[in-house]
N, C-alpha and C. Protein backbone atom coordinates (compact mmCIF):
# COMPACT_ATOMS: atom_id res chain seq x y z
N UNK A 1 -44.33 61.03 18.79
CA UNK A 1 -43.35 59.98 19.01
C UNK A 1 -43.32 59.67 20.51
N UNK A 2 -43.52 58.13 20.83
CA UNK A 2 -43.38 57.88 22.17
C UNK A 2 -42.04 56.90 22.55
N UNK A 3 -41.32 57.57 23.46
CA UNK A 3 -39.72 56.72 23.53
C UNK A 3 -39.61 56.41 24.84
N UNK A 4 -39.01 54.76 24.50
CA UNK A 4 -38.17 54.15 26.19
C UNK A 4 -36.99 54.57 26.49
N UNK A 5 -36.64 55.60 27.25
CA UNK A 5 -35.29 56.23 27.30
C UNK A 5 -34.63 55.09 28.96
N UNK A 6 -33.66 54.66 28.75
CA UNK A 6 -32.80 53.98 29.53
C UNK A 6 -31.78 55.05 30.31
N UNK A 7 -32.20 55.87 31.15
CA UNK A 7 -31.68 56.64 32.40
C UNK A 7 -30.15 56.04 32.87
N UNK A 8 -29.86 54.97 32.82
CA UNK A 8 -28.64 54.62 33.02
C UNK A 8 -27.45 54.74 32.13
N UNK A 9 -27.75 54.24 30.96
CA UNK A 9 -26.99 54.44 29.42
C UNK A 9 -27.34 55.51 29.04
N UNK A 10 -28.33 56.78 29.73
CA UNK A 10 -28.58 57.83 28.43
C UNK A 10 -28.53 57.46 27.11
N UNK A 11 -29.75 56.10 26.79
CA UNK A 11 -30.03 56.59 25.60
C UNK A 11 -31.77 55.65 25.29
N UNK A 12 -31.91 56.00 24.48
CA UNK A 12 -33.70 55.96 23.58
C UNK A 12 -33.34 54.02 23.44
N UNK A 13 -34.26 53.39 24.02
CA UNK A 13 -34.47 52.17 23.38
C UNK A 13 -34.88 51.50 22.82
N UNK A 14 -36.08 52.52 22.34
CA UNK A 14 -37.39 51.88 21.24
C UNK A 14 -38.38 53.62 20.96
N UNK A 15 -38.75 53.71 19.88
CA UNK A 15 -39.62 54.86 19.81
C UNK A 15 -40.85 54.37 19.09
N UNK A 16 -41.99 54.78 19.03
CA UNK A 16 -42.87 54.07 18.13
C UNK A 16 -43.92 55.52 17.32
N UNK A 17 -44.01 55.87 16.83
CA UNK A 17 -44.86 57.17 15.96
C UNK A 17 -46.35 56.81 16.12
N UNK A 18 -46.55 57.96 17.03
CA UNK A 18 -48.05 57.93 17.32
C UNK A 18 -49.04 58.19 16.08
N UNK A 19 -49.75 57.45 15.47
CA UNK A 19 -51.09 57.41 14.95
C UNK A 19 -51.22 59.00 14.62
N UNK A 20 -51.71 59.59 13.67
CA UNK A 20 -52.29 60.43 13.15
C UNK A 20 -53.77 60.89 13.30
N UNK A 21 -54.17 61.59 13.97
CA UNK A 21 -55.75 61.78 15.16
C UNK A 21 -55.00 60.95 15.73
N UNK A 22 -54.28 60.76 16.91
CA UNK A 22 -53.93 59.67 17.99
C UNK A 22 -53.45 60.58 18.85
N UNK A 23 -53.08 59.57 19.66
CA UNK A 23 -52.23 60.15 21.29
C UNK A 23 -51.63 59.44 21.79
N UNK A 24 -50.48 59.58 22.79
CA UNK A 24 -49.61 58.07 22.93
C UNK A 24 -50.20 57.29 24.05
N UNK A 25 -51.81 57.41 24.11
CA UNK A 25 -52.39 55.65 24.95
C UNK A 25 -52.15 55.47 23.91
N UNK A 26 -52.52 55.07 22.62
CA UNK A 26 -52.55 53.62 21.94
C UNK A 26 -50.89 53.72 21.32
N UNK A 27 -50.13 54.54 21.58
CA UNK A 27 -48.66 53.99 21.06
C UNK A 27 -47.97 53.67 22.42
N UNK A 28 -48.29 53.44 23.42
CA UNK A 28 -47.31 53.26 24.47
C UNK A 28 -47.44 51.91 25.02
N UNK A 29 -48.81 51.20 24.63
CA UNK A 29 -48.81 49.20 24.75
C UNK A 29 -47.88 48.96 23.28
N UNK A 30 -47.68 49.58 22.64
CA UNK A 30 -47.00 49.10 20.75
C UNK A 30 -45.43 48.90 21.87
N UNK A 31 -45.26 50.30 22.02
CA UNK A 31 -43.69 50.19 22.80
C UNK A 31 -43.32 49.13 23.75
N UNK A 32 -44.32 48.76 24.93
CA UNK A 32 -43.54 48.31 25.63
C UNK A 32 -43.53 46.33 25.08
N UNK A 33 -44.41 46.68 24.17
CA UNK A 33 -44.35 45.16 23.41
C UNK A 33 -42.72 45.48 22.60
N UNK A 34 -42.56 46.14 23.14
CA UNK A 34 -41.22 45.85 21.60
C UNK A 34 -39.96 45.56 22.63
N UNK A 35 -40.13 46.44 23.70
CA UNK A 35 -39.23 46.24 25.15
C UNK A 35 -39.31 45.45 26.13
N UNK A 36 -37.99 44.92 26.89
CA UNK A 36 -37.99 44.23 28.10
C UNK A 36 -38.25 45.02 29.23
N UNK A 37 -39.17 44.95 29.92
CA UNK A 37 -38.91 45.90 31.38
C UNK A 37 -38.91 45.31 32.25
N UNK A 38 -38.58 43.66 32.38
CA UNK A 38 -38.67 43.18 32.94
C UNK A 38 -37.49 43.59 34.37
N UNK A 39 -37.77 43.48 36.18
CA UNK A 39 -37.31 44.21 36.97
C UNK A 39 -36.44 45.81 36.28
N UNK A 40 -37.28 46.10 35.97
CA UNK A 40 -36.82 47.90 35.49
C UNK A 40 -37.87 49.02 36.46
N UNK A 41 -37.55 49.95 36.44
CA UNK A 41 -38.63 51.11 36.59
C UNK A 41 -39.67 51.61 35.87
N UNK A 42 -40.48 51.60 35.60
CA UNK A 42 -41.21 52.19 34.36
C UNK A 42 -41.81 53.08 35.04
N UNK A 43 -41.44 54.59 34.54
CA UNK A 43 -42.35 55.65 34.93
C UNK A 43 -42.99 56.50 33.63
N UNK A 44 -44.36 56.85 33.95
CA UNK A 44 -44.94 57.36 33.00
C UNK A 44 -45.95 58.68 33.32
N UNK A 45 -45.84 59.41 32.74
CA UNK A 45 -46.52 60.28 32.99
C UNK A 45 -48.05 60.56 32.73
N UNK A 46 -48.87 61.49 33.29
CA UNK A 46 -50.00 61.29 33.65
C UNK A 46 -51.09 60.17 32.63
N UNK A 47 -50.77 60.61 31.32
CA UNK A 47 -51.69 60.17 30.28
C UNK A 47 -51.38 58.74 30.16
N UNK A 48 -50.23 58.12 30.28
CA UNK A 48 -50.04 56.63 30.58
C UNK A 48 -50.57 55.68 31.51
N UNK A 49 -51.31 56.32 32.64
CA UNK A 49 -52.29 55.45 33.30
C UNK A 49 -53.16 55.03 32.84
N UNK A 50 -53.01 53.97 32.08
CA UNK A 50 -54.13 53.39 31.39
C UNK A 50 -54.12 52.16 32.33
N UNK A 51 -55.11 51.62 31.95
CA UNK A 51 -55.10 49.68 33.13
C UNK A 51 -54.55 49.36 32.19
N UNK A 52 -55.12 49.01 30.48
CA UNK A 52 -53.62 48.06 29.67
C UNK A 52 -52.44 48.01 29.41
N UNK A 53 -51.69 49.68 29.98
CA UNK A 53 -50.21 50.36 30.49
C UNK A 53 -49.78 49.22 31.63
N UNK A 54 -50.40 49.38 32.66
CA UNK A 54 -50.07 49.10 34.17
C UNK A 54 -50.19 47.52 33.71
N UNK A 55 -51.38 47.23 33.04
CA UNK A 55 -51.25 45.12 33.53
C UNK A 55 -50.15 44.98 32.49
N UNK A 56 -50.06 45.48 31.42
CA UNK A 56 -48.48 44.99 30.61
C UNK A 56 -47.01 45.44 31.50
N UNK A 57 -47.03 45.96 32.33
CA UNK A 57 -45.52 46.47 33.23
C UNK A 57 -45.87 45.40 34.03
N UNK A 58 -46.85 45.16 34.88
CA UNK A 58 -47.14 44.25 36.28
C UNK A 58 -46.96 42.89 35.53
N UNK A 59 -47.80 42.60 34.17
CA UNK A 59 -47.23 41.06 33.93
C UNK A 59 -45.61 41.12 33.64
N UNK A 60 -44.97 41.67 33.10
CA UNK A 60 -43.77 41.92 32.93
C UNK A 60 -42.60 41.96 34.49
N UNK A 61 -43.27 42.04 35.48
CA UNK A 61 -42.72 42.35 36.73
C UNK A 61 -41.86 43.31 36.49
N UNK A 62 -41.98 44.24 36.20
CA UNK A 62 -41.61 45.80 36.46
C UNK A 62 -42.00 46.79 37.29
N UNK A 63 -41.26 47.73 37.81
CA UNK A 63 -42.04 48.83 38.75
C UNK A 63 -42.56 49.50 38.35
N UNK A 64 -43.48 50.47 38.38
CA UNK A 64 -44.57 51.35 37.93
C UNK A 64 -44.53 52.68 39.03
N UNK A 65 -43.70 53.56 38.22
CA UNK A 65 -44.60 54.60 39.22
C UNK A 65 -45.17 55.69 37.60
N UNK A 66 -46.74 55.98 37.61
CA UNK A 66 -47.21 56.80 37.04
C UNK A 66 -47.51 58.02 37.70
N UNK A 67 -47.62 58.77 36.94
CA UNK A 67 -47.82 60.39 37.14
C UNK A 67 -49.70 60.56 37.38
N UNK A 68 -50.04 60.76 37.98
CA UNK A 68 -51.72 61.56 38.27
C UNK A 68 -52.32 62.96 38.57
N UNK A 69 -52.88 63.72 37.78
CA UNK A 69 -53.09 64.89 38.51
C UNK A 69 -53.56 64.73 40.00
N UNK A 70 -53.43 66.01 40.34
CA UNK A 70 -54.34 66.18 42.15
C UNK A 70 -55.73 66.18 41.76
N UNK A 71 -56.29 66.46 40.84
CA UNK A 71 -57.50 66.55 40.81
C UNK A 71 -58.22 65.47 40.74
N UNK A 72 -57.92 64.46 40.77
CA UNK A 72 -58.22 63.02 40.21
C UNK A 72 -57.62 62.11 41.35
N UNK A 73 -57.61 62.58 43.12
CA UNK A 73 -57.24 61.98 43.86
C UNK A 73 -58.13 60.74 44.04
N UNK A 74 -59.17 60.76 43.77
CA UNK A 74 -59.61 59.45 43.92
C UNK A 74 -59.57 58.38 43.03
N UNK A 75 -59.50 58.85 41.36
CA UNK A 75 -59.01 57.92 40.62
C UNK A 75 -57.44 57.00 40.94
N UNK A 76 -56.90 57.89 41.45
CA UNK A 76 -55.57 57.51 41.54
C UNK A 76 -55.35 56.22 42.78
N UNK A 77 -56.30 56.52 44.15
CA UNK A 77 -56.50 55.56 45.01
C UNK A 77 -57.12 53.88 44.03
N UNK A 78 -57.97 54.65 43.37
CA UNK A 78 -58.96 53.33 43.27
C UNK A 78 -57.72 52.15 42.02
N UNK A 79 -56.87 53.35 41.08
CA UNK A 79 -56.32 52.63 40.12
C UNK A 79 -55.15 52.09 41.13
N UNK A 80 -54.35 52.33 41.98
CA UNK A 80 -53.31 51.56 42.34
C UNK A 80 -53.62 50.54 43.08
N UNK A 81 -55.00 50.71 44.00
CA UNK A 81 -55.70 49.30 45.10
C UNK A 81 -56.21 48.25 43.65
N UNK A 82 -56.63 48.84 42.88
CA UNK A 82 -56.78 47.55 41.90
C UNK A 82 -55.77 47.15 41.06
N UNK A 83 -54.81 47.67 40.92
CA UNK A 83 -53.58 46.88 40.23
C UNK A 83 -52.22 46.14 41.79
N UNK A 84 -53.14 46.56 43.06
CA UNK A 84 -52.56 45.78 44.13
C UNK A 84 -53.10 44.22 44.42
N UNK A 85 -54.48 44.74 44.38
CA UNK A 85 -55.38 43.32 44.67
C UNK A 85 -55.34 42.59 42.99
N UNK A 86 -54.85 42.70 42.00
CA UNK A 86 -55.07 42.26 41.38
C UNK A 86 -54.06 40.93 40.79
N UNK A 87 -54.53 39.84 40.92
CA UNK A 87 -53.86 38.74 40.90
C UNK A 87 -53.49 38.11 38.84
């Protein structure tokens, strides 16, 4: 189960049931289609850095901060300069 929890109201705003053999990349574009995030925070943790995560928050004009391991310091440069330069 992957959920939009609203930090202000303490409470769940949408949940969506991850796929069976799945993982929540492909349930976490289902969610935020169901939600507004429009000027919100959206934080996600490591496995949510997907590019079709990030361009659905960025078209939405929402903030983004995702989670990255250390080990993957250079993925992490290259994914935020391309969702900067990206028009």
């Amino acid at each position: 189960m992957v959920s939009a929890w609203a930090s202000a109201n303490n409470m769940a705003l949408s949940q969506v049931k991850v796929d069976e053999k799945s993982n929540d990349i492909t349930a976490i574009p289902k969610l935020l289609d169901l939600i507004v995030v429009e000027v919100c925070i959206v934080t996600i943790a490591a496995m949510g850095c997907q590019e079709e995560v990030t361009r659905k928050i960025k078209k939405e004009e929402a903030y983004y901060v995702g989670g990255l391991k250390t080990n993957y310091i250079g993925l992490w440069q290259l994914h935020f300069l391309r969702m900067l330069l990206d028009k």
